[in-house]
C-alpha atoms as a PDB file:
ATOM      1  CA  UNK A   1     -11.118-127.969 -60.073  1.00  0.00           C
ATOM      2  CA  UNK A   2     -12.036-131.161 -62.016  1.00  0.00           C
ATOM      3  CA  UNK A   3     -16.193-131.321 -62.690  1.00  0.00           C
ATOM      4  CA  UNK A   4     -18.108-133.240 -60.278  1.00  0.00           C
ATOM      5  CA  UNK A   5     -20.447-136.042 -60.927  1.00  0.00           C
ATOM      6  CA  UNK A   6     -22.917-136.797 -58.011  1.00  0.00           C
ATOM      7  CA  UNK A   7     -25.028-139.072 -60.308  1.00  0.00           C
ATOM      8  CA  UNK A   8     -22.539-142.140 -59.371  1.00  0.00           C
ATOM      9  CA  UNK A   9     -23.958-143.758 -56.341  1.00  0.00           C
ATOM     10  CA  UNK A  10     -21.850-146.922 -56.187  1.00  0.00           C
ATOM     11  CA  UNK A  11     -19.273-148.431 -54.068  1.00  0.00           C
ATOM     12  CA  UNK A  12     -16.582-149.650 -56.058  1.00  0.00           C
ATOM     13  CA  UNK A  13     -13.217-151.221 -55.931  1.00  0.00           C
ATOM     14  CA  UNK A  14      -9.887-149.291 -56.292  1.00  0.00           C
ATOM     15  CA  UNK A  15      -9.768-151.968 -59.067  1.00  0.00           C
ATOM     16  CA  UNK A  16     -12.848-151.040 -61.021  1.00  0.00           C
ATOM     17  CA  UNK A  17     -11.395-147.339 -60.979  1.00  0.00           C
ATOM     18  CA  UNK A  18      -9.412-145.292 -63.196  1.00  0.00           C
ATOM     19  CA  UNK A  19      -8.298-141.417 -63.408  1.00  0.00           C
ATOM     20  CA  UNK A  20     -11.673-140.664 -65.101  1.00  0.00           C
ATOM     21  CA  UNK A  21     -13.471-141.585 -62.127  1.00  0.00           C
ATOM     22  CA  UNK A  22     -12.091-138.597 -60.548  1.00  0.00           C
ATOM     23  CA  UNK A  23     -14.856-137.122 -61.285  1.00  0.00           C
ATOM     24  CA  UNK A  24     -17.161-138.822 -58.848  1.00  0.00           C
ATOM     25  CA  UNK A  25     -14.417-140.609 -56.095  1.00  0.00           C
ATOM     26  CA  UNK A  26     -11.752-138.037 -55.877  1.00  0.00           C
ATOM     27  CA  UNK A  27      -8.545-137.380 -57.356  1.00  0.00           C
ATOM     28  CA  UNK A  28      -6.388-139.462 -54.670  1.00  0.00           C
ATOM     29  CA  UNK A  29      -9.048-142.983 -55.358  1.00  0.00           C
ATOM     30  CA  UNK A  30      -9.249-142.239 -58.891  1.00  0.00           C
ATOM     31  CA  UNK A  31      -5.676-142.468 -59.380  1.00  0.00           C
ATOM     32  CA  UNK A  32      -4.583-145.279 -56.700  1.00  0.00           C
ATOM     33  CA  UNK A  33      -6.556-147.250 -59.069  1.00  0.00           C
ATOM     34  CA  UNK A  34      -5.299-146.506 -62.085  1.00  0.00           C
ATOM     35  CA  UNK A  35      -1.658-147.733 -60.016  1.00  0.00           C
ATOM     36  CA  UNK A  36      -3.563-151.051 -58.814  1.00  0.00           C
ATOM     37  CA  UNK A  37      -5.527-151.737 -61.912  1.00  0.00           C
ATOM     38  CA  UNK A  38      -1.536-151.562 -63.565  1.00  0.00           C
ATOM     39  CA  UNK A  39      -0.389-154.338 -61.679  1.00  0.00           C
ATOM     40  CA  UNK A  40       3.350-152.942 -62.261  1.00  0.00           C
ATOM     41  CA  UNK A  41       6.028-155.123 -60.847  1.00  0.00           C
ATOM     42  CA  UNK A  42       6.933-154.439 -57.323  1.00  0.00           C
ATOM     43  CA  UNK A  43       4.342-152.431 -56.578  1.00  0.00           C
ATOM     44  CA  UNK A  44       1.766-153.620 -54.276  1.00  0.00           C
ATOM     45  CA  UNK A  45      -1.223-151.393 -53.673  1.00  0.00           C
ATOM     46  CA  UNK A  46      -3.619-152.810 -50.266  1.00  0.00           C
ATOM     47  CA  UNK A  47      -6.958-153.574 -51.804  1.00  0.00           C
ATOM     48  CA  UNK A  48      -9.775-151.238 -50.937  1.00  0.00           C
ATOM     49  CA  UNK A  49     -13.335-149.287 -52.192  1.00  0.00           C
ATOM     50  CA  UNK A  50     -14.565-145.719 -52.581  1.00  0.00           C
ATOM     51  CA  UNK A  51     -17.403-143.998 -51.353  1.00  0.00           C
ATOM     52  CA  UNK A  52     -18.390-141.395 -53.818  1.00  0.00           C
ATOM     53  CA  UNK A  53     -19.072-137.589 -53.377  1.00  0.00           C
ATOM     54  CA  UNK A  54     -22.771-137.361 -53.533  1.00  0.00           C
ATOM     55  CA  UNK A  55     -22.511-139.645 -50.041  1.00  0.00           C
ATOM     56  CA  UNK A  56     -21.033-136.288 -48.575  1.00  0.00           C
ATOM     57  CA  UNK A  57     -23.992-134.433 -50.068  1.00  0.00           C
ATOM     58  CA  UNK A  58     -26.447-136.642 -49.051  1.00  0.00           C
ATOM     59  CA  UNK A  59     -25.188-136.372 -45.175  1.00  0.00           C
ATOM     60  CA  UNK A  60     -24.809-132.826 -45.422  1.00  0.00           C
ATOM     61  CA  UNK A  61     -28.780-132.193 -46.797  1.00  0.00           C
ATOM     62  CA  UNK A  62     -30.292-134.904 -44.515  1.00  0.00           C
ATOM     63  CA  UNK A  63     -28.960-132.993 -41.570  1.00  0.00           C
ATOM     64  CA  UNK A  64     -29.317-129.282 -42.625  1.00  0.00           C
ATOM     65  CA  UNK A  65     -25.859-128.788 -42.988  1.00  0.00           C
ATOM     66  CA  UNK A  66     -25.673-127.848 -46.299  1.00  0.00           C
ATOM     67  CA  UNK A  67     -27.972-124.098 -45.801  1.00  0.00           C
ATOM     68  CA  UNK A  68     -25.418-124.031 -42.340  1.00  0.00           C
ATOM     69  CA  UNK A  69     -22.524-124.089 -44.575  1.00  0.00           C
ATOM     70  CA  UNK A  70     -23.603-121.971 -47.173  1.00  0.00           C
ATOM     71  CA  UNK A  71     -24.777-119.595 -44.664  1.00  0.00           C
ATOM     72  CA  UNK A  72     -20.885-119.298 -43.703  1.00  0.00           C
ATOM     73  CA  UNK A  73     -19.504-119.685 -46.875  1.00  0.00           C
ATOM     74  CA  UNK A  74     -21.349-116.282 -47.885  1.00  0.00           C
ATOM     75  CA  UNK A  75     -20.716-113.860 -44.278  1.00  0.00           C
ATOM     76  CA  UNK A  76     -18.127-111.434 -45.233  1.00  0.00           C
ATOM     77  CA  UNK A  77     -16.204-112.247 -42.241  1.00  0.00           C
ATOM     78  CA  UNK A  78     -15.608-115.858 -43.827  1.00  0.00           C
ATOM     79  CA  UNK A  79     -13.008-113.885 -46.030  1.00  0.00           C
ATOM     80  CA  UNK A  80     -11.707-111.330 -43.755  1.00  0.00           C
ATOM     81  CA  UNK A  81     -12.048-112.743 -40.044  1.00  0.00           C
ATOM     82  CA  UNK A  82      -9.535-115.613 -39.610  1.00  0.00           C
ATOM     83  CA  UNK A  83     -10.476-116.275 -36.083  1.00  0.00           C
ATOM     84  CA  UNK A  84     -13.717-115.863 -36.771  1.00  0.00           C
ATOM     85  CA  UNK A  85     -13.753-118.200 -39.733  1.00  0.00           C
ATOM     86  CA  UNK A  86     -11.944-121.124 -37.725  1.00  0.00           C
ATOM     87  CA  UNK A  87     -13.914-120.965 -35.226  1.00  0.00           C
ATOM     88  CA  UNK A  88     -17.210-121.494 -37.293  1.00  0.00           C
ATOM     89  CA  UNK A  89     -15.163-124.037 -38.855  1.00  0.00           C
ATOM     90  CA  UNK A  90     -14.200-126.167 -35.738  1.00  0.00           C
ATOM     91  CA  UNK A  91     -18.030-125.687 -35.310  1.00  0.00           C
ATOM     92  CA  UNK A  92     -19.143-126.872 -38.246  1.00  0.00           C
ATOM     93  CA  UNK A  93     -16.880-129.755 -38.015  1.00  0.00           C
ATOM     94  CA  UNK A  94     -18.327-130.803 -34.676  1.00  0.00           C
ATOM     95  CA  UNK A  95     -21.900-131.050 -36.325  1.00  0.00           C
ATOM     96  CA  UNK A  96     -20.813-132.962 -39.324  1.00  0.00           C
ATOM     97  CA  UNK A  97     -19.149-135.440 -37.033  1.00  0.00           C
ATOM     98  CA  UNK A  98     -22.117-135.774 -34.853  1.00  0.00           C
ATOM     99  CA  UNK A  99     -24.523-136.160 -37.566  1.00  0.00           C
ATOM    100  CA  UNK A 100     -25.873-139.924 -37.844  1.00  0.00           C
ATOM    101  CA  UNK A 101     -24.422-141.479 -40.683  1.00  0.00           C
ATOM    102  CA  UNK A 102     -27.000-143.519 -43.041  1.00  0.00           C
ATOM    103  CA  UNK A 103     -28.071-147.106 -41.628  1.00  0.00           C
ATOM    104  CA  UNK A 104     -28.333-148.228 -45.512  1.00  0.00           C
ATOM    105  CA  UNK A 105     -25.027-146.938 -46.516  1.00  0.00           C
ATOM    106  CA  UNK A 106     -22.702-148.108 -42.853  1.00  0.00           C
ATOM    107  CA  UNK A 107     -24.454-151.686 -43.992  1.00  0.00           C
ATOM    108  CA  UNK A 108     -23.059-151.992 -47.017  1.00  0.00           C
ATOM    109  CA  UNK A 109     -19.193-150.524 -46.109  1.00  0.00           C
ATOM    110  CA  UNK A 110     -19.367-153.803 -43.075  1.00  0.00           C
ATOM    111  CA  UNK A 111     -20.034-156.416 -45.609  1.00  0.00           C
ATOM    112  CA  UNK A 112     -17.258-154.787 -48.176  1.00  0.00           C
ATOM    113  CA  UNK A 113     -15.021-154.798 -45.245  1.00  0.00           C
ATOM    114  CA  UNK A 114     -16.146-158.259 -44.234  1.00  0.00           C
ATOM    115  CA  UNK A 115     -16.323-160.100 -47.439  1.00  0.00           C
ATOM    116  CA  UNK A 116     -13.489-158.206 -49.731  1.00  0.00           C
ATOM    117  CA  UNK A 117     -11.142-157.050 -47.028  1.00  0.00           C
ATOM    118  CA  UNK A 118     -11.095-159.817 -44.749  1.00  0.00           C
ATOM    119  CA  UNK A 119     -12.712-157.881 -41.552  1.00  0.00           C
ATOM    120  CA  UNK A 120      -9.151-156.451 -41.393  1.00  0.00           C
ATOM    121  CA  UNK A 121      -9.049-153.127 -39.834  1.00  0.00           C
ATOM    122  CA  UNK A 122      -8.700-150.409 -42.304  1.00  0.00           C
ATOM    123  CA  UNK A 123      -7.217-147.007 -43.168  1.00  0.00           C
ATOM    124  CA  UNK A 124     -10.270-144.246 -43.978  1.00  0.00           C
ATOM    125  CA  UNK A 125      -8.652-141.710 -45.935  1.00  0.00           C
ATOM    126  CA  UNK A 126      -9.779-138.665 -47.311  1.00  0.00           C
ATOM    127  CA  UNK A 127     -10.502-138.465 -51.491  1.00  0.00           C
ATOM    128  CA  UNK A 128     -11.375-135.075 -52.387  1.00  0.00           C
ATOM    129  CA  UNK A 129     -11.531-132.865 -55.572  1.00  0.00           C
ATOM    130  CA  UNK A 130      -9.076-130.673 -53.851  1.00  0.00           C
ATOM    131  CA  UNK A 131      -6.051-132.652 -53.635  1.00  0.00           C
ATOM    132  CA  UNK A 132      -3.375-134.874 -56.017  1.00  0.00           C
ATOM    133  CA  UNK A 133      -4.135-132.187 -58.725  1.00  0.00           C
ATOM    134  CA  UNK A 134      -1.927-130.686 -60.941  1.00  0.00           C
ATOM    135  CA  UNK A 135      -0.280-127.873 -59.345  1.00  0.00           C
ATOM    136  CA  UNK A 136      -1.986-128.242 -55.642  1.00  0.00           C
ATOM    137  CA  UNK A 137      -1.153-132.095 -54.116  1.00  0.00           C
ATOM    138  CA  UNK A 138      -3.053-131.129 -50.977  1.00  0.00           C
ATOM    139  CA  UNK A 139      -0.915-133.601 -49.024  1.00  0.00           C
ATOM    140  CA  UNK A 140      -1.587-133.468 -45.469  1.00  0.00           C
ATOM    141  CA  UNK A 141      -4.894-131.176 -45.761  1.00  0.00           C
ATOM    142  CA  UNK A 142      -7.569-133.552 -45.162  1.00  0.00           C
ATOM    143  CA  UNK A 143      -7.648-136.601 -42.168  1.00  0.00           C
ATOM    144  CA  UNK A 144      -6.640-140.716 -41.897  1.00  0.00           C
ATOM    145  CA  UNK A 145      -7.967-142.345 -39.673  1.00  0.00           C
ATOM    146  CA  UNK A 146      -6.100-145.507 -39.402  1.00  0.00           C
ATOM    147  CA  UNK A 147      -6.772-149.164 -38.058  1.00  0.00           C
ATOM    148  CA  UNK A 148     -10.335-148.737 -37.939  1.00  0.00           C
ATOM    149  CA  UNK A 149     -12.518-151.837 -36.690  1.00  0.00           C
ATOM    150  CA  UNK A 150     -15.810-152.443 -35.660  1.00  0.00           C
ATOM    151  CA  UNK A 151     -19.337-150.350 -36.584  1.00  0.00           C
ATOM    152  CA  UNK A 152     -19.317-147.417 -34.563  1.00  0.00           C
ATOM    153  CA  UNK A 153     -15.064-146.487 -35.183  1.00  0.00           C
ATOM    154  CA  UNK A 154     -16.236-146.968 -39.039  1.00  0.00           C
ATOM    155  CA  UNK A 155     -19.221-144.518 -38.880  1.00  0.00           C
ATOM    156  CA  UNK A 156     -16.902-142.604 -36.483  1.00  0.00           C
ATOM    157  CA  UNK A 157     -13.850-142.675 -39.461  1.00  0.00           C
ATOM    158  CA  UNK A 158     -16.082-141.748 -42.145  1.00  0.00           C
ATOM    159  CA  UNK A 159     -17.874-138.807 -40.417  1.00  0.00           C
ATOM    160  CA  UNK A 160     -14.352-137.316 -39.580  1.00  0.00           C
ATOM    161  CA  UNK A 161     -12.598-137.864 -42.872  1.00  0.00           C
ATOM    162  CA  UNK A 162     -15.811-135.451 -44.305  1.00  0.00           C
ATOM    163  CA  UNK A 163     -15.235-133.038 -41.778  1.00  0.00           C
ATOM    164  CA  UNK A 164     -11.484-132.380 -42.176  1.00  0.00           C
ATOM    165  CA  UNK A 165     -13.067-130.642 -45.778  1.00  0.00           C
ATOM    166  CA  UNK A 166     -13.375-128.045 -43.011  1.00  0.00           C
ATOM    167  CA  UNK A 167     -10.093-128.239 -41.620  1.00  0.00           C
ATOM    168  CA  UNK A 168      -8.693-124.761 -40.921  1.00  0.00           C
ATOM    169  CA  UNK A 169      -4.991-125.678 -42.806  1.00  0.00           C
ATOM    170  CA  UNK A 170      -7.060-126.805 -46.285  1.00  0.00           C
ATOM    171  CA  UNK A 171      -9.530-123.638 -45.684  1.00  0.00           C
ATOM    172  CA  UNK A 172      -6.220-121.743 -46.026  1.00  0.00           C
ATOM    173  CA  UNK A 173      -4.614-123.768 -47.953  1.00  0.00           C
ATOM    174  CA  UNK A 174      -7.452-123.629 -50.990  1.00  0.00           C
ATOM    175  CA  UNK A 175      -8.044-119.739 -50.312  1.00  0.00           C
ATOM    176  CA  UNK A 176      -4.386-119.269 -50.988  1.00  0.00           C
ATOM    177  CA  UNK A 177      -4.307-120.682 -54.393  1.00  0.00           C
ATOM    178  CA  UNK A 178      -7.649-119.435 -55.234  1.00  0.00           C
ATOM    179  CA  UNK A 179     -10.203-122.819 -54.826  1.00  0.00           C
ATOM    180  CA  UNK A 180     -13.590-122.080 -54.047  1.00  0.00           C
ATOM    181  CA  UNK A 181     -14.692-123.734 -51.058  1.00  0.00           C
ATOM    182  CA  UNK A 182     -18.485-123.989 -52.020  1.00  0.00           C
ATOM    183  CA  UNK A 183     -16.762-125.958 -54.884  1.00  0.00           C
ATOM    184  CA  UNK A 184     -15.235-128.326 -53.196  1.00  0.00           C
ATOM    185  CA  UNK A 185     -16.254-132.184 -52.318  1.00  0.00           C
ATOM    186  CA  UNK A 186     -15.383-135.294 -50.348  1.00  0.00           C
ATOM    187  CA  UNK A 187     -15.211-138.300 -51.059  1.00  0.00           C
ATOM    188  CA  UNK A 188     -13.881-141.600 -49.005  1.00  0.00           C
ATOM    189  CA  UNK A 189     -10.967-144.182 -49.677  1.00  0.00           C
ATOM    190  CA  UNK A 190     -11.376-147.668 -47.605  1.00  0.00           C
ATOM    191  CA  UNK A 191      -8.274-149.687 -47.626  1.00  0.00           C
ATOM    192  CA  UNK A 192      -7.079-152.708 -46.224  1.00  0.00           C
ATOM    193  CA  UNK A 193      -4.620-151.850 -43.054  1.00  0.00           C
ATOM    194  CA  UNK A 194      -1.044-152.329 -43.083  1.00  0.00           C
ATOM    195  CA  UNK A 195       0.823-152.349 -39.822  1.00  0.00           C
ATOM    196  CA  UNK A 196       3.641-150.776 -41.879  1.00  0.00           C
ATOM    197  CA  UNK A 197       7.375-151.524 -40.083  1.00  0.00           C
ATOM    198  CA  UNK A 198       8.621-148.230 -41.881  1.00  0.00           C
ATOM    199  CA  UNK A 199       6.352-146.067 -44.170  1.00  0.00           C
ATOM    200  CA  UNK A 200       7.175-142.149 -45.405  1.00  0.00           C
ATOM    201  CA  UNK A 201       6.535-140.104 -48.695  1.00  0.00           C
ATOM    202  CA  UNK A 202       8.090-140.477 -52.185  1.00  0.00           C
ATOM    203  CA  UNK A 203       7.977-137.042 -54.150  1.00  0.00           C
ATOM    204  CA  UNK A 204       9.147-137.821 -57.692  1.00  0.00           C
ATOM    205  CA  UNK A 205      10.831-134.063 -57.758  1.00  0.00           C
ATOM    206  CA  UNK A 206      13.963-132.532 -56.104  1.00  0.00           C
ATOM    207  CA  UNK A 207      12.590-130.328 -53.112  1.00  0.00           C
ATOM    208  CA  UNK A 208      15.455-128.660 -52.582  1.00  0.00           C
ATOM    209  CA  UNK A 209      16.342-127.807 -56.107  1.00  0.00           C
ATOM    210  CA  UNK A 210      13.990-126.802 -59.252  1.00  0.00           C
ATOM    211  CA  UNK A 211      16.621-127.118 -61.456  1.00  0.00           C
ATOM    212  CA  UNK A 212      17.488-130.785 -61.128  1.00  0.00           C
ATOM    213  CA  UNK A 213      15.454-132.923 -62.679  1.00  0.00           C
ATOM    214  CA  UNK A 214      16.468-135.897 -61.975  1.00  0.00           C
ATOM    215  CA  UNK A 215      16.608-136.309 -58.226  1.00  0.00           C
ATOM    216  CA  UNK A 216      13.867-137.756 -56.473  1.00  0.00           C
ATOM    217  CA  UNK A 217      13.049-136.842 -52.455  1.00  0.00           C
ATOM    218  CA  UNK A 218      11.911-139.606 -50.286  1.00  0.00           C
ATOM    219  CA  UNK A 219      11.162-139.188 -46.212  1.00  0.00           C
ATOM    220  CA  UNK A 220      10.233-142.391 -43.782  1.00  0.00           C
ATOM    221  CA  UNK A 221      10.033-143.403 -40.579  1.00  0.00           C
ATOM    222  CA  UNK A 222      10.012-146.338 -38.497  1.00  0.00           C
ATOM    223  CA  UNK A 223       6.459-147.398 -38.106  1.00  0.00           C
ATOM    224  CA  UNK A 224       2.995-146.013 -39.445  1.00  0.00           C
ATOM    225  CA  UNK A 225       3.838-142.586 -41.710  1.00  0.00           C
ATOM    226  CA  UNK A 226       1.027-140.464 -40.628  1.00  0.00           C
ATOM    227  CA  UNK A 227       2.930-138.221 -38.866  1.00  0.00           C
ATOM    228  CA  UNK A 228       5.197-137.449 -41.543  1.00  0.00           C
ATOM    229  CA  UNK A 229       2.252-136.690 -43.957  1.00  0.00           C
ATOM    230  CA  UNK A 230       1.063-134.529 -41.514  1.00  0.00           C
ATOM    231  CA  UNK A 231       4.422-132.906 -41.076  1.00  0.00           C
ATOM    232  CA  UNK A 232       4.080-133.041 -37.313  1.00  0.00           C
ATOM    233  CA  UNK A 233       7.263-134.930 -36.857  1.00  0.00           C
ATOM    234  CA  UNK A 234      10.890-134.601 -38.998  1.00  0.00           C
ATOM    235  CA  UNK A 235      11.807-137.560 -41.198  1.00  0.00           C
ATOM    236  CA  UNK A 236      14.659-139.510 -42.015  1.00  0.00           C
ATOM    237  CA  UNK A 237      14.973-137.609 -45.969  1.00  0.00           C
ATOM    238  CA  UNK A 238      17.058-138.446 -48.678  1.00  0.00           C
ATOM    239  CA  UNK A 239      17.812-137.424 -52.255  1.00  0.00           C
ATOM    240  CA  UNK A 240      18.087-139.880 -55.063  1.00  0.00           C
ATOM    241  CA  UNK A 241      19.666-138.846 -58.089  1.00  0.00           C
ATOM    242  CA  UNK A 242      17.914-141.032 -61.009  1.00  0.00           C
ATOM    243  CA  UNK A 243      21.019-140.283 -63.537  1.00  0.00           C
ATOM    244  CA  UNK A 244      23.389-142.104 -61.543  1.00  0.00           C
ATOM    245  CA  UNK A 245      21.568-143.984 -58.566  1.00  0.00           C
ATOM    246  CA  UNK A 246      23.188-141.339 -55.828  1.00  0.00           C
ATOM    247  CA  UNK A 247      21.748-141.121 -52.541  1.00  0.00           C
ATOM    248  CA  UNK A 248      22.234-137.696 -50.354  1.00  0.00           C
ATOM    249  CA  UNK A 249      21.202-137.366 -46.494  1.00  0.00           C
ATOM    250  CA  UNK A 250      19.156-134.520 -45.543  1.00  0.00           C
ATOM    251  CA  UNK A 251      18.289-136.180 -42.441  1.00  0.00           C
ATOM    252  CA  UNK A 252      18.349-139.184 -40.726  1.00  0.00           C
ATOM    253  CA  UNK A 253      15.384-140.081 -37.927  1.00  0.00           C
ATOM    254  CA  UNK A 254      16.403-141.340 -34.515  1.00  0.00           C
ATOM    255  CA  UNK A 255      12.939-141.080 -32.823  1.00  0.00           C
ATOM    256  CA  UNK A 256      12.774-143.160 -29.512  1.00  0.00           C
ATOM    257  CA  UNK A 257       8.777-144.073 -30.494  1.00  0.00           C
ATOM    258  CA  UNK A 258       7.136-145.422 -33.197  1.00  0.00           C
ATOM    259  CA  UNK A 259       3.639-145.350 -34.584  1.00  0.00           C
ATOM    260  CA  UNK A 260       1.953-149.389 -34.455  1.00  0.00           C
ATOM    261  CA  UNK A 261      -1.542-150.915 -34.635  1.00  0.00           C
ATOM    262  CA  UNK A 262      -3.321-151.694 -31.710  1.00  0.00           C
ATOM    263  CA  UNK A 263      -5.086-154.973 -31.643  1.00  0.00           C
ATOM    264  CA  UNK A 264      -8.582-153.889 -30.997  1.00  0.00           C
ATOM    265  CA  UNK A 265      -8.053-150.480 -33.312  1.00  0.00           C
ATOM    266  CA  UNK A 266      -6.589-147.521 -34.042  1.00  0.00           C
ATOM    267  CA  UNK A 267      -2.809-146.986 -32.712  1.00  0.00           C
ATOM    268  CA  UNK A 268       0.117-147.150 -29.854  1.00  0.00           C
ATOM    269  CA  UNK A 269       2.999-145.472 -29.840  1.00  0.00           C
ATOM    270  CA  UNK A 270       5.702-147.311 -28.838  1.00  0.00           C
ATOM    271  CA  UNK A 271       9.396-147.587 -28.624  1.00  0.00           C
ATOM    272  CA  UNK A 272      11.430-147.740 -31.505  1.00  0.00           C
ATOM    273  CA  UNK A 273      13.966-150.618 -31.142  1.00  0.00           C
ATOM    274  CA  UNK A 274      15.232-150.227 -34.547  1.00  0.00           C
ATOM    275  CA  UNK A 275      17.188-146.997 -35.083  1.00  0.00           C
ATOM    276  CA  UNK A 276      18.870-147.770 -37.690  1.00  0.00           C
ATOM    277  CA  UNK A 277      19.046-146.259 -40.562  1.00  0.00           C
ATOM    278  CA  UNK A 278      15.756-146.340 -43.041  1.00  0.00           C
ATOM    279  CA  UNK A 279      16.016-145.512 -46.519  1.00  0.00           C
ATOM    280  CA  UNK A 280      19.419-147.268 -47.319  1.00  0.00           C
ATOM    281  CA  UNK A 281      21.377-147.682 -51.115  1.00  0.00           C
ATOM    282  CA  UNK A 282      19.006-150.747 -51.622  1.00  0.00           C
ATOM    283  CA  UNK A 283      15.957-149.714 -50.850  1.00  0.00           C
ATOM    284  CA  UNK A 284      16.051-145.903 -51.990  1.00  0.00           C
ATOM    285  CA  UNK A 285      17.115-147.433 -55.304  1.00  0.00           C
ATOM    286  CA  UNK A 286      13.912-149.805 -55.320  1.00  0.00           C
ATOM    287  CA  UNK A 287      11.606-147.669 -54.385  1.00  0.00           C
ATOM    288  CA  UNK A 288      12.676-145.319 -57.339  1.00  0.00           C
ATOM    289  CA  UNK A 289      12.477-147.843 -59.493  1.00  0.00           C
ATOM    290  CA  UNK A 290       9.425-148.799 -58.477  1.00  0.00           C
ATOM    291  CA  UNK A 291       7.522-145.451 -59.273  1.00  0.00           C
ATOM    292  CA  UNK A 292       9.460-144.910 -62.749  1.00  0.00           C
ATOM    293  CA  UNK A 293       7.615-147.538 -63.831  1.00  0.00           C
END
């Protein structure tokens, strides 16, 4: 795992970040703003701000949890017990989510939501330093909470996205590729919401095939894409070949709902009056473009 800095106690802008502050925000904040501090062509990344790590430690010590968790960490059934060890889990989830979260520091994420992201309603993503790494992307691990508006759905958001550390697919997710747990940290991406019409995953590698290197895999959906991060729900999925801007269907999505924001936060699923086809020639070919850049 990258080192961990828990000296850095400010707030700051995807724009004031770069991949060095992975260190202290989290791989996934570190580099999203690297990608908006670029300002490439075409690609527009929603303004938003980090919390930093030591946040996490700081709500974990003011409320005991930290001795709780390293009380766990150490019982042999924590290894050996699955059950056992997602149980505690769920438990220890429950406690970090019901924990008050600091006055001083849900103060100061209202007026950066107010005064730098327009009081929109905002995704609260997870930033850890066990995900977007070389080797182990993490994707789907960790929580969103998405379209989140007003005090008590933002302390809500925040507390959540800290407990899904403790979610029982990145406990053995990490165990299986040898990450220590105790070693592990999260931090908190804020971003301006987007009441996406189609969203998905771009994986700049051919899934399907180790041996071609030139084929990218892209998935989408009508509506908000958390359920294809999460892998809860099968994609419309395509293969673009880079060498000679080829597009092959895996799959095509024909699902009768779609993910939306709800006015006064979070989401409705609704029906999906557009199903047609996503990720056609033009935009496949854009979006490629987009992340060779």
């Amino acid at each position: 795992l990258p080192p961990v800095d828990l000296a850095q106690r400010g707030i700051r802008m995807l724009t004031s970040l770069g991949v060095a502050d992975s260190t202290a925000y989290g791989t996934k904040s570190a580099n999203l703003g690297a990608i908006a501090s670029a300002k490439l062509p075409g690609v527009n990344v929603p303004p938003g701000f980090a919390i930093p790590f030591v946040y996490y430690v700081d709500h974990m010590r003011t409320h005991g949890l930290d001795k709780a968790l390293e009380a766990l960490l150490q019982d042999p059934r924590w290894a050996h017990d699955r059950s056992w060890r997602n149980a505690e889990a769920t438990a220890m989830r429950a406690k970090i989510r019901a924990a008050t979260l600091a006055p001083d520091l849900l103060n100061q994420l209202e007026k950066l939501i107010r005064t730098r992201l327009a009081s929109r309603g905002v995704f609260v993503r997870s930033s850890t330093n066990a995900e977007d790494l070389e080797g182990f992307n993490g994707a789907g691990l960790y929580d969103t909470v998405p379209n989140v508006r007003g005090r008590a759905a933002l302390a809500g958001a925040v507390r959540q996205v800290w407990a899904s550390l403790w979610n029982a697919r990145a406990i053995d997710e990490r165990a299986l590729y040898g990450i220590a747990h105790s070693e592990t940290y999260a931090a908190v991406l804020i971003q301006y919401g987007i009441d996406a019409t189609a969203a998905g995953v771009l994986v700049t590698a051919n899934l399907f095939n180790e041996e071609d290197p030139d084929s990218y895999t892209i998935n989408a959906k009508r509506g908000l894409g958390i359920r294809v991060v999460e892998g809860a729900s099968i994609p419309e999925q395509v293969l673009f070949d880079t060498s000679n801007n080829g597009t092959k269907i895996i799959s095509r999505s024909d699902d009768p709902t779609m993910l939306i924001f709800d006015g006064e936060g979070g989401i409705l699923e609704v029906p999906n009056l557009h199903r047609g086809v996503i990720l056609n020639e033009v935009r496949t070919r854009k979006l490629a473009r987009a992340v060779e850049a």
